[in-house]
Protein backbone atom coordinates (compact mmCIF):
# COMPACT_ATOMS: atom_id res chain seq x y z
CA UNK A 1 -2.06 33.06 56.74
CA UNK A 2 1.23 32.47 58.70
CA UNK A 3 2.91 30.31 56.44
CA UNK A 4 6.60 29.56 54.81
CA UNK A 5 7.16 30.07 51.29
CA UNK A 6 9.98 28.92 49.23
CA UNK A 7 11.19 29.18 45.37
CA UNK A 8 13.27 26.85 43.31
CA UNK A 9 15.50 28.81 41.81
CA UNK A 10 16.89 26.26 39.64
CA UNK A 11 20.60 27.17 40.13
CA UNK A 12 19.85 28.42 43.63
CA UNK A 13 20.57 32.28 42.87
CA UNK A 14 18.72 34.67 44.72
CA UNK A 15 17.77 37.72 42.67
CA UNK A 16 19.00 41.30 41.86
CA UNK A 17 17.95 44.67 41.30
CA UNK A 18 15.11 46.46 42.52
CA UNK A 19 13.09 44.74 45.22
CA UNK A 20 14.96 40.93 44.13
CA UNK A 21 12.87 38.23 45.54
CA UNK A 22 10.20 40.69 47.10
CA UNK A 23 7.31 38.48 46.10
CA UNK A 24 8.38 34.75 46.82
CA UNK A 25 4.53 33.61 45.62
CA UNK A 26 4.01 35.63 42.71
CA UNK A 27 4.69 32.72 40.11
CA UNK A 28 1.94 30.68 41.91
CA UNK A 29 -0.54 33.20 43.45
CA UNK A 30 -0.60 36.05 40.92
CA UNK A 31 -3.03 35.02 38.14
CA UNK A 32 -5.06 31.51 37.28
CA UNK A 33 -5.53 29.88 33.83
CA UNK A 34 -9.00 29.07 33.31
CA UNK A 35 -8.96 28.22 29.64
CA UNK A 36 -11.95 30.57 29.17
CA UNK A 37 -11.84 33.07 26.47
CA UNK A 38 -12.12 35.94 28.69
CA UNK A 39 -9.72 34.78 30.94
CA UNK A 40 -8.70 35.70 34.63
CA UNK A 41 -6.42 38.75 35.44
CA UNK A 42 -3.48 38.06 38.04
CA UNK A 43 -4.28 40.22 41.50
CA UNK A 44 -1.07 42.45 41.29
CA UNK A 45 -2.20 43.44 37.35
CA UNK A 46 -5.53 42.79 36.65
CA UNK A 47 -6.56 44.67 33.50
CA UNK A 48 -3.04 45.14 32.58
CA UNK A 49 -2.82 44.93 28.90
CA UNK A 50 -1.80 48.60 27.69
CA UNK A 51 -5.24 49.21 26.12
CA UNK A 52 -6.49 49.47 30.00
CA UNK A 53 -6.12 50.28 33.44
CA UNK A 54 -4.20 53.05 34.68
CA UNK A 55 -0.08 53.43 35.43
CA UNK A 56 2.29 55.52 36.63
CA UNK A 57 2.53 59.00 34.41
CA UNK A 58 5.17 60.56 33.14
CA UNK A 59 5.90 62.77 35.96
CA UNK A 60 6.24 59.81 38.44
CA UNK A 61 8.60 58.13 36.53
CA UNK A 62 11.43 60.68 35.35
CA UNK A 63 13.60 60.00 38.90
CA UNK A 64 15.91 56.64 39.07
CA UNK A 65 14.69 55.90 42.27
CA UNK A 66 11.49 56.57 41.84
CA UNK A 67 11.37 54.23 38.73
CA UNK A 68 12.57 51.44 40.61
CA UNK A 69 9.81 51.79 43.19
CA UNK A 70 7.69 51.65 40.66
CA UNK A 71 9.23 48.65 39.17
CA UNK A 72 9.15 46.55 42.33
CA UNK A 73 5.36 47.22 42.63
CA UNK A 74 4.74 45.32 39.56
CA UNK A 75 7.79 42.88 39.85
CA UNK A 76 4.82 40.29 41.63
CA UNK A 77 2.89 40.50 38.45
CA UNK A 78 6.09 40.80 36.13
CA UNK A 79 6.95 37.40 37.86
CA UNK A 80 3.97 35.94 37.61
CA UNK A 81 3.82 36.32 33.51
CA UNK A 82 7.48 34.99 32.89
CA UNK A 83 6.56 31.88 34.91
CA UNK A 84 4.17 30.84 33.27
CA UNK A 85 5.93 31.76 30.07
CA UNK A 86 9.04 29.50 30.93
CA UNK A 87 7.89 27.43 33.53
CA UNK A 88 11.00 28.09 35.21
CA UNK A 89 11.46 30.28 38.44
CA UNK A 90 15.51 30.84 37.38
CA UNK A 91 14.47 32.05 33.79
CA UNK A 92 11.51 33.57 35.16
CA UNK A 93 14.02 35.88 37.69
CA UNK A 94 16.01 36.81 34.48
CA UNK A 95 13.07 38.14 32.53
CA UNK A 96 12.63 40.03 34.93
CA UNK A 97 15.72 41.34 35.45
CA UNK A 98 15.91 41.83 31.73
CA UNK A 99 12.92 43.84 31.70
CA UNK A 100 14.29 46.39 34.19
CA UNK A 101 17.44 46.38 32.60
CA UNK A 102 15.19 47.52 29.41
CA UNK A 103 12.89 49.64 31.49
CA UNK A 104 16.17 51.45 33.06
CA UNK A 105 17.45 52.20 29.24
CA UNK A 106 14.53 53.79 28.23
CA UNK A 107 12.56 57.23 27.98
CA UNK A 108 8.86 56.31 29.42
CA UNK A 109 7.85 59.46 30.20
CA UNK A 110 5.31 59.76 27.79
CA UNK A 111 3.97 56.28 28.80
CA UNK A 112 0.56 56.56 30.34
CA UNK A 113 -0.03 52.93 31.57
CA UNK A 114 3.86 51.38 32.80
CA UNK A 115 2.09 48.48 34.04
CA UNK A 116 0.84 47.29 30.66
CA UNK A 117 4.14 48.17 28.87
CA UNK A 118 6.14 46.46 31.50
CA UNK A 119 4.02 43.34 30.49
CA UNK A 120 3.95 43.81 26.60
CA UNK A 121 8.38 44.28 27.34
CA UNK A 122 8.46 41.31 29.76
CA UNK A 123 6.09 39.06 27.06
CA UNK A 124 8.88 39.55 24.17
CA UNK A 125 11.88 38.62 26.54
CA UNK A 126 9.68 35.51 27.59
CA UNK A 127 8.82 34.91 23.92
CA UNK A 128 12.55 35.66 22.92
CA UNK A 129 13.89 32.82 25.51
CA UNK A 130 11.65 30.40 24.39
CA UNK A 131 12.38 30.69 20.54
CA UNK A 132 16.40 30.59 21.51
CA UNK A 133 15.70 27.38 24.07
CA UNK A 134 14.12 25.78 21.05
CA UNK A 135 15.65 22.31 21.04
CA UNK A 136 18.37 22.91 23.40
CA UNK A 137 15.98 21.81 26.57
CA UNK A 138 18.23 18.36 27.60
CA UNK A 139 15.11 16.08 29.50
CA UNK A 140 12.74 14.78 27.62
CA UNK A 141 9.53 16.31 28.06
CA UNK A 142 7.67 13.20 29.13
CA UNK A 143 10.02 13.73 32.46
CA UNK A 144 9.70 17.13 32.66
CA UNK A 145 8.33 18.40 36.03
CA UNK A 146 8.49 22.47 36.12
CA UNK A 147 9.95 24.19 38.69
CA UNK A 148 7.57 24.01 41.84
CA UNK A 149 7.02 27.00 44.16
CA UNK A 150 6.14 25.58 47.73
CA UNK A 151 4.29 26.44 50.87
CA UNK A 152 5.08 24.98 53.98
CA UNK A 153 2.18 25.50 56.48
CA UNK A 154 2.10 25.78 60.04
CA UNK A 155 0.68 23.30 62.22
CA UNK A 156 -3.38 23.23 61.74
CA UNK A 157 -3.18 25.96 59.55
CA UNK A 158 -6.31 25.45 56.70
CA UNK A 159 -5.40 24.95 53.11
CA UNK A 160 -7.78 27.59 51.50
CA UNK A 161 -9.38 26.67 48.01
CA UNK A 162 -8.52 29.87 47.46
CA UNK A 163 -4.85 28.55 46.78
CA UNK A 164 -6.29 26.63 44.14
CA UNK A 165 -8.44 28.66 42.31
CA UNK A 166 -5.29 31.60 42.42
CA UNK A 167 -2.68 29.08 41.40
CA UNK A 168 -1.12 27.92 37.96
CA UNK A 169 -0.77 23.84 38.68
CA UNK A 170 2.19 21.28 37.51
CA UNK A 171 0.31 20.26 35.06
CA UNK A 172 -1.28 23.03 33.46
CA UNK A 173 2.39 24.17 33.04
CA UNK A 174 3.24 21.09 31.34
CA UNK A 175 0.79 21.30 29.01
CA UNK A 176 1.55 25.23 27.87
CA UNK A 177 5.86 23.37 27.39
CA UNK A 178 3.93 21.57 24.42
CA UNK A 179 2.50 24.71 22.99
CA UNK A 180 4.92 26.99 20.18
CA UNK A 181 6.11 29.99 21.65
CA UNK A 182 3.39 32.15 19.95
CA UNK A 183 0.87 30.46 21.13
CA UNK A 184 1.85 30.39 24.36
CA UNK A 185 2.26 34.09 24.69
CA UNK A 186 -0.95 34.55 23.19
CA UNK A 187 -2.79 32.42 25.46
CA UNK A 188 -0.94 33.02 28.73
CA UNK A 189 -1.06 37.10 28.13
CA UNK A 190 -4.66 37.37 26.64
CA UNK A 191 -6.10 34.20 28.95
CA UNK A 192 -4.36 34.71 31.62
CA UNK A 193 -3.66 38.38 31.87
CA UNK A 194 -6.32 40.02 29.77
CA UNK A 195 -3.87 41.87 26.99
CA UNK A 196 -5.60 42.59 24.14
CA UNK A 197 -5.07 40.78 20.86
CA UNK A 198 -4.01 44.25 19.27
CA UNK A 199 -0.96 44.23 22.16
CA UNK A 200 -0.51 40.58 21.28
CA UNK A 201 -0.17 40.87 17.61
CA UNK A 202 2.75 43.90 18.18
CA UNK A 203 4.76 40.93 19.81
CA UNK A 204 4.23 38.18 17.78
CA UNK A 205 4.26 40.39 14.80
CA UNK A 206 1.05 39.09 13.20
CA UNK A 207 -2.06 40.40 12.85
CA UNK A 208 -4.92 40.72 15.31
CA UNK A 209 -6.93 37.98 13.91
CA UNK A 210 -4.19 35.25 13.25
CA UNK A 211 -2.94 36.53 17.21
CA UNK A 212 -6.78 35.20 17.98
CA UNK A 213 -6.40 32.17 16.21
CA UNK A 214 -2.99 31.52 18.08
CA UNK A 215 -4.76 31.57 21.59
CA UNK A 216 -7.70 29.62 20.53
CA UNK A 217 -5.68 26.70 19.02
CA UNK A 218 -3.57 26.84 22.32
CA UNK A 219 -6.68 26.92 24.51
CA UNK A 220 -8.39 23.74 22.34
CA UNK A 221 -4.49 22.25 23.58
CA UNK A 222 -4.94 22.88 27.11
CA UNK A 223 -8.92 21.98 27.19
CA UNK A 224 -7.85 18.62 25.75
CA UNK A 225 -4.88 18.00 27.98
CA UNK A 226 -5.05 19.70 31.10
CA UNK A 227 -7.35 18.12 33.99
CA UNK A 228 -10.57 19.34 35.38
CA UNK A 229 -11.06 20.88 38.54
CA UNK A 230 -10.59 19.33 41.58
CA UNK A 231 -12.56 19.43 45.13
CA UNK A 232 -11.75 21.92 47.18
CA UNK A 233 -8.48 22.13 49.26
CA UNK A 234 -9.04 20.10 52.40
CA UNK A 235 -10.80 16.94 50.58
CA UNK A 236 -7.71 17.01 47.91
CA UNK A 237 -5.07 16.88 51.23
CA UNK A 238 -7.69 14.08 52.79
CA UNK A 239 -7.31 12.16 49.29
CA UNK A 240 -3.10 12.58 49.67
CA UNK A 241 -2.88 11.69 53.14
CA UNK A 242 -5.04 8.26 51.92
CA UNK A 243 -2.26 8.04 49.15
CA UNK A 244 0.49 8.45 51.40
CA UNK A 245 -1.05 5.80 54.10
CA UNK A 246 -1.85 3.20 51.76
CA UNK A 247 2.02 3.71 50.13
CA UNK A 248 3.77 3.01 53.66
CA UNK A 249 1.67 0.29 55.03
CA UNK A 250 1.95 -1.42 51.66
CA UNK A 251 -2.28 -1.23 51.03
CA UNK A 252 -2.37 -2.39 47.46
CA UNK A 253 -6.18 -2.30 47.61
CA UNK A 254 -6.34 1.29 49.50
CA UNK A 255 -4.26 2.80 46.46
CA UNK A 256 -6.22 1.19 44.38
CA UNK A 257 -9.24 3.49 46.24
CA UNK A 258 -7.63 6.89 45.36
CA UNK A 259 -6.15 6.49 42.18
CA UNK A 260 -7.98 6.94 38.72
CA UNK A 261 -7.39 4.05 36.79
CA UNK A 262 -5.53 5.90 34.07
CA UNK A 263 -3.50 7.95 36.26
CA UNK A 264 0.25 9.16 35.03
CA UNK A 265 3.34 9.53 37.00
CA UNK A 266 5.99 11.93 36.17
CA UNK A 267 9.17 11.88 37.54
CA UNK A 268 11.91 14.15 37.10
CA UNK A 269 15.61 12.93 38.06
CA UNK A 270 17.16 15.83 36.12
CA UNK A 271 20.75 15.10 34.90
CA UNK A 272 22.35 13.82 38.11
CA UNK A 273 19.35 11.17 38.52
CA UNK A 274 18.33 10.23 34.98
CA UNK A 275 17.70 6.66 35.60
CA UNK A 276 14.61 7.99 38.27
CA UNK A 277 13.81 9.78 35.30
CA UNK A 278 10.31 8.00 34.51
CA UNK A 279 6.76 8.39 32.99
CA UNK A 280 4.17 5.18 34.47
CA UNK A 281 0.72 4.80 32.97
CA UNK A 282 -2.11 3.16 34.85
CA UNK A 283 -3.05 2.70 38.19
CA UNK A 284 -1.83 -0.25 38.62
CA UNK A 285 1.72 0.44 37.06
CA UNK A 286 2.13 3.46 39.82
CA UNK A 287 1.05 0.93 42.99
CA UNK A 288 3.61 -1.68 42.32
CA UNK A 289 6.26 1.48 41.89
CA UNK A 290 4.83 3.07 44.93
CA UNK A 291 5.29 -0.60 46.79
CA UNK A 292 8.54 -0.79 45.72
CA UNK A 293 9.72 2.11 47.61
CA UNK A 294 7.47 1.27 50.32
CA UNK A 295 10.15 -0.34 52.41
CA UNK A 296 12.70 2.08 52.39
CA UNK A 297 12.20 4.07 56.27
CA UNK A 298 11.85 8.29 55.49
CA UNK A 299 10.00 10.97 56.98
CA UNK A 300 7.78 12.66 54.75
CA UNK A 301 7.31 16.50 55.51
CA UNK A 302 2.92 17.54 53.94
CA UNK A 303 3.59 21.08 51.55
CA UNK A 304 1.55 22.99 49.07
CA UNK A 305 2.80 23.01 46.05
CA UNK A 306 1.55 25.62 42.87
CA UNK A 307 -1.91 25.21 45.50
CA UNK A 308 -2.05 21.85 45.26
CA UNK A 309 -1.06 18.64 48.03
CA UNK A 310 2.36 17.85 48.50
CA UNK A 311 4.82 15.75 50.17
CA UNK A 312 8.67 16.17 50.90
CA UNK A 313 10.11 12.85 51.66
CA UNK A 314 13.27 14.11 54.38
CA UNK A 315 16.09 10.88 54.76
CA UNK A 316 18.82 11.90 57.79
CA UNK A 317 17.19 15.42 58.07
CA UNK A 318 17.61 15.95 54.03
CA UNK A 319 15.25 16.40 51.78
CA UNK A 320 15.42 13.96 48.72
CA UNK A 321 11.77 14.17 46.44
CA UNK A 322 9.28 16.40 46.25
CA UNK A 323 5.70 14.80 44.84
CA UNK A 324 2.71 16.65 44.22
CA UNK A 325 -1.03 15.52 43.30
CA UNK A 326 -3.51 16.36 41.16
CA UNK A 327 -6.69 15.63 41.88
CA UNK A 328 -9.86 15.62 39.85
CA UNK A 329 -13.00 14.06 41.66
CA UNK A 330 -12.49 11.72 44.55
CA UNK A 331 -9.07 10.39 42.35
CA UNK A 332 -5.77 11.12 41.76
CA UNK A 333 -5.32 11.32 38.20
CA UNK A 334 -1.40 12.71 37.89
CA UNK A 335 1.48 12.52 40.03
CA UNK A 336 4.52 14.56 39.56
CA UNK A 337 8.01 13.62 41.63
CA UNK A 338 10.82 16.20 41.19
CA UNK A 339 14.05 13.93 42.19
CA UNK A 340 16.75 16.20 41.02
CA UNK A 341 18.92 16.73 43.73
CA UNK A 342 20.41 20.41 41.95
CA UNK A 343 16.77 21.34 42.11
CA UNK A 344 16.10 19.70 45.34
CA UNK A 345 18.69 21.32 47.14
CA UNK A 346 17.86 24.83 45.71
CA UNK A 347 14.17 24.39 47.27
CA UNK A 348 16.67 25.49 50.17
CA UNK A 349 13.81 24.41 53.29
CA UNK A 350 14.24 26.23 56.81
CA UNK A 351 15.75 23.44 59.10
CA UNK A 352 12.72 24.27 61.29
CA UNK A 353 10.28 23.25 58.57
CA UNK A 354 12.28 20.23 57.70
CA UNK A 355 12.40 19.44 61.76
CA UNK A 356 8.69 19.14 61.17
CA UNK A 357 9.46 16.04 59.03
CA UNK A 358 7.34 12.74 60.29
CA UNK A 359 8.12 8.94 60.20
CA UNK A 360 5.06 6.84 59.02
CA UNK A 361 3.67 4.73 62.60
């Protein structure tokens, strides 16, 4: 699918060593939470806890060069693990980059599956920056919006369900902030990535059994708190669009239409913006907000965000809020708007894409 794809980096950096950056979708594509027991595995390492699948041997891995290759095949997957993990594409970048850094410093010769180790290694680092983040995080978690990774499609190109169904959404990621670090490793490795409880447990230093018990109280979390599915990609877009038209011309009744009556908006102003820093409950709270702004003249620019509908709203050829929708049913039940310029600007948007910006009629 010929499409653009862009990271928030959080401080804008691009990435180092081996094959920095090579995967732009990784975070979003590799891997789905389901919430099931058995879980999904990600596409670039399905079945890659170290009690299965196959890796490199210790022959292919004694050269430098060779190592790094082998590296930036699983830096997608690698990626797509930290992610989740941290919710944050910045911090994801630097697990990674601590991983190879650890990788690069040790003897693996004698390690049969690198794939799985490189996961078990990249899981502590994740599990290490979450314990030391503890309660340093600054926002408040009720205006917490993770960092987004964003498609821009061409012009008629189809959103696939398949984005969906492949994708890790805003708020599932919310949801896994809430959880203790344990249990989030637990459930994102063993739900999400198929380790085994016995790999698990090595981590979190526990046993097997109370590693079980840390996924299933973190999937009973995310049952509880994360939404349902949603239809499939077009109708969800269809169901945006009606948002965005009934926002612009000012149609309290045809908001009314496509909202869920208990929908929540999150917005995210970061430190720069913290008075746009909000949380609205009810349907009718998030029309009159969504009136109030209704007035103001900007282009919005349709994206993909983590799979699902998006809009960029673009003022003098800038882009100033990102919102995304989740959609369960024929309603919107959550909105998230990321308003923080820092992490705004870093979405860094080809001019051509932003070009591509409309006014409402």
């Amino acid at each position: 699918m010929d499409e653009t794809t862009v990271e928030t980096n959080g401080d804008g950096r691009a990435g180092s060593g081996p094959g920095a950056g090579s995967d732009a979708d990784a975070g979003a594509d590799a891997g789905s939470g389901s919430g099931s027991d058995a879980g999904s595995a990600s596409d670039a390492g399905a079945g890659s806890g170290v009690a299965s699948g196959s890796g490199a041997g210790a022959g292919s891995t004694s050269d430098a060069d060779v190592l790094a290759r082998r590296f930036d095949a699983d830096r997608g997957h690698l990626k797509a693990v930290a992610y989740r993990m941290l919710g944050s594409l910045s911090e994801a970048e630097d697990a990674v980059q601590e991983t190879w850094f650890k990788l690069s410093r040790t003897d693996v010769s004698g390690v049969a599956n690198l794939t799985g180790w490189l996961t078990t290694v990249i899981g502590r680092v994740c599990l290490d920056m979450l314990r030391s983040r503890g309660s340093r995080r600054e926002d408040p978690l009720d205006h917490f919006v993770p960092d987004p990774i964003v498609r821009v499609p061409t012009a008629g190109d189809p959103e696939h369900s398949a984005e969906l169904s492949e994708s890790v959404g805003l708020a599932l990621l919310i949801v896994l902030e809430t959880l203790a670090p344990a249990e989030r490793l637990a459930f994102v490795l063993h739900d999400m990535f198929a380790v085994s409880f016995d790999e698990i447990a090595r981590i979190v230093d526990r046993t097997p059994a109370a590693t079980r018990q840390l996924a299933s109280r973190a999937r009973r979390r995310v049952q509880d708190a994360a939404p349902g599915p949603g239809p499939d990609a077009r109708r969800q877009r269809e169901i945006a669009d009606a948002f965005l038209a009934a926002s612009q011309g000012g149609d309290f009744q045809g908001l009314l239409a496509v909202l869920d009556p208990d929908a929540v908006l999150t917005a995210d102003g970061g430190t720069r913006l913290a008075g746009a820093s909000k949380l609205v409950h009810g349907a009718e709270a998030i029309i009159r907000q969504a009136l109030m702004y209704a007035s103001f003249r900007k282009a919005s620019l349709p994206l993909v965000v983590n799979g699902q509908p998006a809009v960029l709203s673009v003022v003098d050829g800038r882009p100033t809020a990102l919102m995304a929708f989740t959609v369960v049913g024929d309603r919107i039940v959550q909105l998230h708007v990321l308003a923080d310029p820092e992490r705004i600007a870093a979405l860094d948007l080809p001019e051509e894409a932003l070009a591509r910006a409309v006014y409402p009629d």
